[in-house]
C-alpha atoms as a PDB file:
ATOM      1  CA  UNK A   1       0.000   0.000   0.000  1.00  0.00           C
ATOM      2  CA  UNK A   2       2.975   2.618   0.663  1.00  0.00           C
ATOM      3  CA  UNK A   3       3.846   2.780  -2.672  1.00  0.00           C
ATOM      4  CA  UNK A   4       0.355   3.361  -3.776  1.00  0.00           C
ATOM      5  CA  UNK A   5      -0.010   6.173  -1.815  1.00  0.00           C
ATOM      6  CA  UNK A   6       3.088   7.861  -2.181  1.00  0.00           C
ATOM      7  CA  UNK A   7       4.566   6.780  -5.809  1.00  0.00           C
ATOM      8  CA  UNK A   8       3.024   9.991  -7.786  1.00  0.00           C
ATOM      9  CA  UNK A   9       3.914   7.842 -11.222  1.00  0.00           C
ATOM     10  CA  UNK A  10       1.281   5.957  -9.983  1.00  0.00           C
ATOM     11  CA  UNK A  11      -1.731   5.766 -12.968  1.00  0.00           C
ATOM     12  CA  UNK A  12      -4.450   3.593 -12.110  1.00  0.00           C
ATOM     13  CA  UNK A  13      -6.097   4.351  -8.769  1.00  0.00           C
ATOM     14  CA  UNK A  14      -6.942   2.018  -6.267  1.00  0.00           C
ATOM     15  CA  UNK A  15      -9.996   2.527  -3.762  1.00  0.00           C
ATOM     16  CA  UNK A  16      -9.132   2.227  -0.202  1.00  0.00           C
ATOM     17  CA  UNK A  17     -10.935   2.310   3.045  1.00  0.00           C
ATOM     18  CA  UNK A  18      -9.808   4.100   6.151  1.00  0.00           C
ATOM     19  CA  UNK A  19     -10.993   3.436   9.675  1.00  0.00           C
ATOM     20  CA  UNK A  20     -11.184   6.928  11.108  1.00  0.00           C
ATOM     21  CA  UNK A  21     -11.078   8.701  14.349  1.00  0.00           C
ATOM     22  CA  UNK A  22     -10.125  11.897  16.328  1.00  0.00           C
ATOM     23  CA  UNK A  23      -7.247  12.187  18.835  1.00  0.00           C
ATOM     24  CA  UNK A  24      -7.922  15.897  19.861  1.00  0.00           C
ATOM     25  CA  UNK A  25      -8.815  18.081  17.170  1.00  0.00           C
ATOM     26  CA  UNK A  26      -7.223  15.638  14.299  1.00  0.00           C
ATOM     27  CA  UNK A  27      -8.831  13.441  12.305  1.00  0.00           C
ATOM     28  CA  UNK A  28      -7.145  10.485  11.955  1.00  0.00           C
ATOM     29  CA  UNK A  29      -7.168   7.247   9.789  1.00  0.00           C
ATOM     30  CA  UNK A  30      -5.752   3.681   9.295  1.00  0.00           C
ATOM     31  CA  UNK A  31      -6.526   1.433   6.671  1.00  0.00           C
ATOM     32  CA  UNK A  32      -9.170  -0.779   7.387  1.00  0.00           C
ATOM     33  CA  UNK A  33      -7.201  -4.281   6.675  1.00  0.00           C
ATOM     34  CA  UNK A  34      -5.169  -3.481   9.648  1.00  0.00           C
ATOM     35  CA  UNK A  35      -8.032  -2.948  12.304  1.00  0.00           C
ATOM     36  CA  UNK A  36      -8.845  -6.025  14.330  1.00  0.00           C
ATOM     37  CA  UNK A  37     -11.949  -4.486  16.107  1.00  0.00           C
ATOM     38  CA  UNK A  38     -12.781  -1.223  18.033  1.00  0.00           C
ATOM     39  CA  UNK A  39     -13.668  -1.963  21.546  1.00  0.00           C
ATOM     40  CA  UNK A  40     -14.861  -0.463  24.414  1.00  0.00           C
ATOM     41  CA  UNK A  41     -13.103  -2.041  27.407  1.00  0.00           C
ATOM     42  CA  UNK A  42     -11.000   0.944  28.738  1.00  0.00           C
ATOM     43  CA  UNK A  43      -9.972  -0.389  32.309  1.00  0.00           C
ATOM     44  CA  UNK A  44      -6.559  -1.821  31.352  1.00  0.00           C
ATOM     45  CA  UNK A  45      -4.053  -3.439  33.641  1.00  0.00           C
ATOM     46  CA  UNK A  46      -1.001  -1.597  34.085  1.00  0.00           C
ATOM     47  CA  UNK A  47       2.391  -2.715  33.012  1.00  0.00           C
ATOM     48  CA  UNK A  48       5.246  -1.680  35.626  1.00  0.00           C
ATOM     49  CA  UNK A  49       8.384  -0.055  34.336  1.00  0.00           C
ATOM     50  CA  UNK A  50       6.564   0.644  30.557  1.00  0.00           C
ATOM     51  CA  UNK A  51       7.274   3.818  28.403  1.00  0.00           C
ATOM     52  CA  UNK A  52       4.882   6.288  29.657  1.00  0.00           C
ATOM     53  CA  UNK A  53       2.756   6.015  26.246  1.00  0.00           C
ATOM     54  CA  UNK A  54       1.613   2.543  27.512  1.00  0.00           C
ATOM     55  CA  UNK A  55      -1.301   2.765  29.052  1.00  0.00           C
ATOM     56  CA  UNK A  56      -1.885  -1.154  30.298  1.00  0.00           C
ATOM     57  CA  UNK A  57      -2.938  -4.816  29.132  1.00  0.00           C
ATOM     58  CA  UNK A  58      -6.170  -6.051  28.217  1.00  0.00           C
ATOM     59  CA  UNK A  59      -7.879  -9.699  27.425  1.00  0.00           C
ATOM     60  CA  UNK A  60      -9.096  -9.568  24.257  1.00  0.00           C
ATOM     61  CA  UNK A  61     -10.893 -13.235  24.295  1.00  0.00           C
ATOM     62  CA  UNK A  62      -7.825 -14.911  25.828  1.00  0.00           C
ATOM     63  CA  UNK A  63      -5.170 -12.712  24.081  1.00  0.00           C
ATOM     64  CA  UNK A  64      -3.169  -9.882  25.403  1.00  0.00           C
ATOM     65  CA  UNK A  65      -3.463  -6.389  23.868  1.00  0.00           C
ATOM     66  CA  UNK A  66      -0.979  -3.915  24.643  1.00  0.00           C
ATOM     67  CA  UNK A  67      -3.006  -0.519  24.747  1.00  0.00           C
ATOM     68  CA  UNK A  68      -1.007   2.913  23.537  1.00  0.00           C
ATOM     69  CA  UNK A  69      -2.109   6.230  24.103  1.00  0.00           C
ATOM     70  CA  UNK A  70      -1.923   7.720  20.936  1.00  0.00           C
ATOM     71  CA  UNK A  71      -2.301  11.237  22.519  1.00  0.00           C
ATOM     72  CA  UNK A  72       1.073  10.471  24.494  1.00  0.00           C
ATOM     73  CA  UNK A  73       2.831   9.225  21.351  1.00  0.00           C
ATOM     74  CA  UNK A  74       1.524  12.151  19.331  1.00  0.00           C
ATOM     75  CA  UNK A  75       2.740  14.799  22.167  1.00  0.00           C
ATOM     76  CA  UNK A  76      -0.768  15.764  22.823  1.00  0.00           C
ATOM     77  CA  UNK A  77      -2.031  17.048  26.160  1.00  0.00           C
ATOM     78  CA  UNK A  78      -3.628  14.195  28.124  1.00  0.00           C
ATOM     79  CA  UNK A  79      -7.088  14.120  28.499  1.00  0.00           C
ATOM     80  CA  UNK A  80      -9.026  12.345  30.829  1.00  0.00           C
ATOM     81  CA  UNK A  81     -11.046   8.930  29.186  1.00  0.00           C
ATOM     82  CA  UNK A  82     -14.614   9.821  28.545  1.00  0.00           C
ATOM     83  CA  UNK A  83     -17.898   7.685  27.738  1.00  0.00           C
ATOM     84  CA  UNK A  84     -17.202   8.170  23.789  1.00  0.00           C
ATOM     85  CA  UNK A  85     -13.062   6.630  24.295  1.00  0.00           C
ATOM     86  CA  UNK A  86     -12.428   3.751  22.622  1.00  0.00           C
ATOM     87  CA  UNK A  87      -9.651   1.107  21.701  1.00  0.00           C
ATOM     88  CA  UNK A  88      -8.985   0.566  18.681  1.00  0.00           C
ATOM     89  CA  UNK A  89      -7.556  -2.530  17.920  1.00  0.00           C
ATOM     90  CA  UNK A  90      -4.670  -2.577  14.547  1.00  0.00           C
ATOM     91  CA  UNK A  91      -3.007  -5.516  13.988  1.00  0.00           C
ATOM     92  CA  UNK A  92       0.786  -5.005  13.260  1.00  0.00           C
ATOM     93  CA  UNK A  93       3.797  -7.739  12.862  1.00  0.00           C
ATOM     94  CA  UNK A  94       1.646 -10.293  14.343  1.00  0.00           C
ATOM     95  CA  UNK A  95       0.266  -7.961  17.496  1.00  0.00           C
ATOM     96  CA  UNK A  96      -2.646  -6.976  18.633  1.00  0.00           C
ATOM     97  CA  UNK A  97      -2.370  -3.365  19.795  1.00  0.00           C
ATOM     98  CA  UNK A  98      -4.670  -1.119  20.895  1.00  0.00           C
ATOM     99  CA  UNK A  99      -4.865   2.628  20.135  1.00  0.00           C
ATOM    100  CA  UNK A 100      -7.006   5.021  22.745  1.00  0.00           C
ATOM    101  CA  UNK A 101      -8.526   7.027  20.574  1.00  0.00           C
ATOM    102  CA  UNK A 102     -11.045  10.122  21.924  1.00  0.00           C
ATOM    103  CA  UNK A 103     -14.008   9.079  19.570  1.00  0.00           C
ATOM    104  CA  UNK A 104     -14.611   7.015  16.654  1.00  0.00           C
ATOM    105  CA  UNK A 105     -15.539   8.718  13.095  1.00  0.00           C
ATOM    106  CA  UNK A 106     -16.776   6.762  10.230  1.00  0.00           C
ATOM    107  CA  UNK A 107     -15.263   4.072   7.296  1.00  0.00           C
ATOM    108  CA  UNK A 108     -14.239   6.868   4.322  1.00  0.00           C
ATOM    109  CA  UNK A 109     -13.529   4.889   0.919  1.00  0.00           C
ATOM    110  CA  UNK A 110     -10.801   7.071  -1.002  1.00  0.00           C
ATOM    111  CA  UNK A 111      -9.337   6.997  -4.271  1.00  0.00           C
ATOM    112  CA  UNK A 112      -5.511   6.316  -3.675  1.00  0.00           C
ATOM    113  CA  UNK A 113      -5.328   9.458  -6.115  1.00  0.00           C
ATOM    114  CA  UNK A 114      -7.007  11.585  -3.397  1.00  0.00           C
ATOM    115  CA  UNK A 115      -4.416  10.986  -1.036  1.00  0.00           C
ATOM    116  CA  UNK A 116      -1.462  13.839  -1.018  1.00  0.00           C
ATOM    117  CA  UNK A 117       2.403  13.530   0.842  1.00  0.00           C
ATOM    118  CA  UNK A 118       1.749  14.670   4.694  1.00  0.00           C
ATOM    119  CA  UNK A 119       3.524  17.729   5.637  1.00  0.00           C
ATOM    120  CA  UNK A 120       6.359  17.703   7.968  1.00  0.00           C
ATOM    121  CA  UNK A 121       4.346  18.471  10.808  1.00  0.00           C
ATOM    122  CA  UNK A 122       0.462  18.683  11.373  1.00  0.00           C
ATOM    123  CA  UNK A 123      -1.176  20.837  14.327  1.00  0.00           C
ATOM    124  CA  UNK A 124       2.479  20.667  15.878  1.00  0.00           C
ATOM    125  CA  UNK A 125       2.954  16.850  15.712  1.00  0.00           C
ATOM    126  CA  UNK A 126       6.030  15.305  13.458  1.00  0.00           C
ATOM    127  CA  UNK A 127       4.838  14.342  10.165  1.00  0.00           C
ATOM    128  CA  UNK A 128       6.913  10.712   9.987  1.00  0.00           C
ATOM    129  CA  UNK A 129       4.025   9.661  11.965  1.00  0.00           C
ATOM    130  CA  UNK A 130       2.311   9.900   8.964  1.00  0.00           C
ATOM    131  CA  UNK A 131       1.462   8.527   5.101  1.00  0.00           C
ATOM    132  CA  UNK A 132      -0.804  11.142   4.052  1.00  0.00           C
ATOM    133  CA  UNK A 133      -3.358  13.497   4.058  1.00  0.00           C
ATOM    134  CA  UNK A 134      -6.427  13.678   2.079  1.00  0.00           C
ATOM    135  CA  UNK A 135      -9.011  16.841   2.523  1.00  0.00           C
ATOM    136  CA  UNK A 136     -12.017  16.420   2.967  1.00  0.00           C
ATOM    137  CA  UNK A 137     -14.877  18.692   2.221  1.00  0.00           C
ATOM    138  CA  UNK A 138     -14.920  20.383   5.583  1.00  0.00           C
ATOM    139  CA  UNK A 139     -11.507  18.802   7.319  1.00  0.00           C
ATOM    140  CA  UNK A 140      -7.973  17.254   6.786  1.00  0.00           C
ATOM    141  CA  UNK A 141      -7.931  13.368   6.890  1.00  0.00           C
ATOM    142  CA  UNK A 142      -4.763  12.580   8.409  1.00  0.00           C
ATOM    143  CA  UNK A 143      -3.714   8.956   7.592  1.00  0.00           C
ATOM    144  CA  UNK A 144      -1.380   7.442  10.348  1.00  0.00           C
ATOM    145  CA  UNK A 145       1.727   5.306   9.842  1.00  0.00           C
ATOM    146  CA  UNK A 146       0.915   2.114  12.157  1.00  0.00           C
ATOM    147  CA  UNK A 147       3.978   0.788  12.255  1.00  0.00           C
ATOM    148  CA  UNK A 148       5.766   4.318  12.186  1.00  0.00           C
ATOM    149  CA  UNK A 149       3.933   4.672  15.441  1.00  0.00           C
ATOM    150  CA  UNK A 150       4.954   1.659  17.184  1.00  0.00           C
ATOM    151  CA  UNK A 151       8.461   1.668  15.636  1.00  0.00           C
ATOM    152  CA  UNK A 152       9.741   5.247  17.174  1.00  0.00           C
ATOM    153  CA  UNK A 153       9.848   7.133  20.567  1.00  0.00           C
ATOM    154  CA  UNK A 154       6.769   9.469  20.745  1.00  0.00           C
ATOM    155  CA  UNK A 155       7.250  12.972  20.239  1.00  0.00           C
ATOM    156  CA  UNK A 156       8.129  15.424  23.513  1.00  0.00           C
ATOM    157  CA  UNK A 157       4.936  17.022  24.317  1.00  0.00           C
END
């Protein structure tokens, strides 16, 4: 998929679908084919001596999830988790992670021609988290790099 979305030779576009949801004020997406589930179980079990952007453990039918808090890793203020807070599960390199997200959005299918290089940052948060942007009629659709995400440090808020 990266080089669909960011080879600009690129001729014949390919529909996608996005999972999306805010963090703050940005809208956020991640293609559908690596969400597992959204879920609603927010109590977590902590993890002692974890990065601070790990927010616990939960069962997910007899599996672990480890649950991020995408505001840490994005160098948002933290917020406190409210009735419309979710998990939402991605799978990446054979994990089950979960993402606290502040509400759930919709399922946008885009044209792979609709979707533009991110800028370096957006709203103040580095850009490598990113693998585009795509507006929208009234907003910026921010897609996010899973694996950038888990891969790196999160930002310094």
């Amino acid at each position: 998929m990266e080089s669909v979305l960011l080879d600009s030779q690129e001729t014949t576009a390919i529909e996608l679908q996005f999972a999306t949801f805010y963090v703050g004020d940005i809208l956020l997406g991640v293609d559908i084919r690596q969400v597992q589930e959204i879920n609603r179980q927010l109590s977590v079990t902590d993890v002692p001596h974890s990065s601070k952007y790990v927010r616990g453990v939960i069962n997910l039918r007899g599996d672990v999830a480890t649950v991020i808090d995408l505001r840490s890793i994005l160098g948002l203020p933290s917020v406190k988790v409210t009735r419309e807070s979710r998990n939402l599960i991605v799978h990446s390199q054979g994990e089950s992670i979960g993402f606290l997200v502040d509400r759930i959005s919709d399922i946008l299918t885009l044209s792979s021609n609709e979707i533009s290089q991110p800028p370096t940052n957006i709203d103040g948060v580095d850009g490598s988290l990113f693998k585009g942007v795509v507006k929208l009629e009234k907003e910026l659709l921010v897609i996010l790099d899973v694996d950038a995400v888990l891969a790196g440090e999160p930002s310094a808020p």
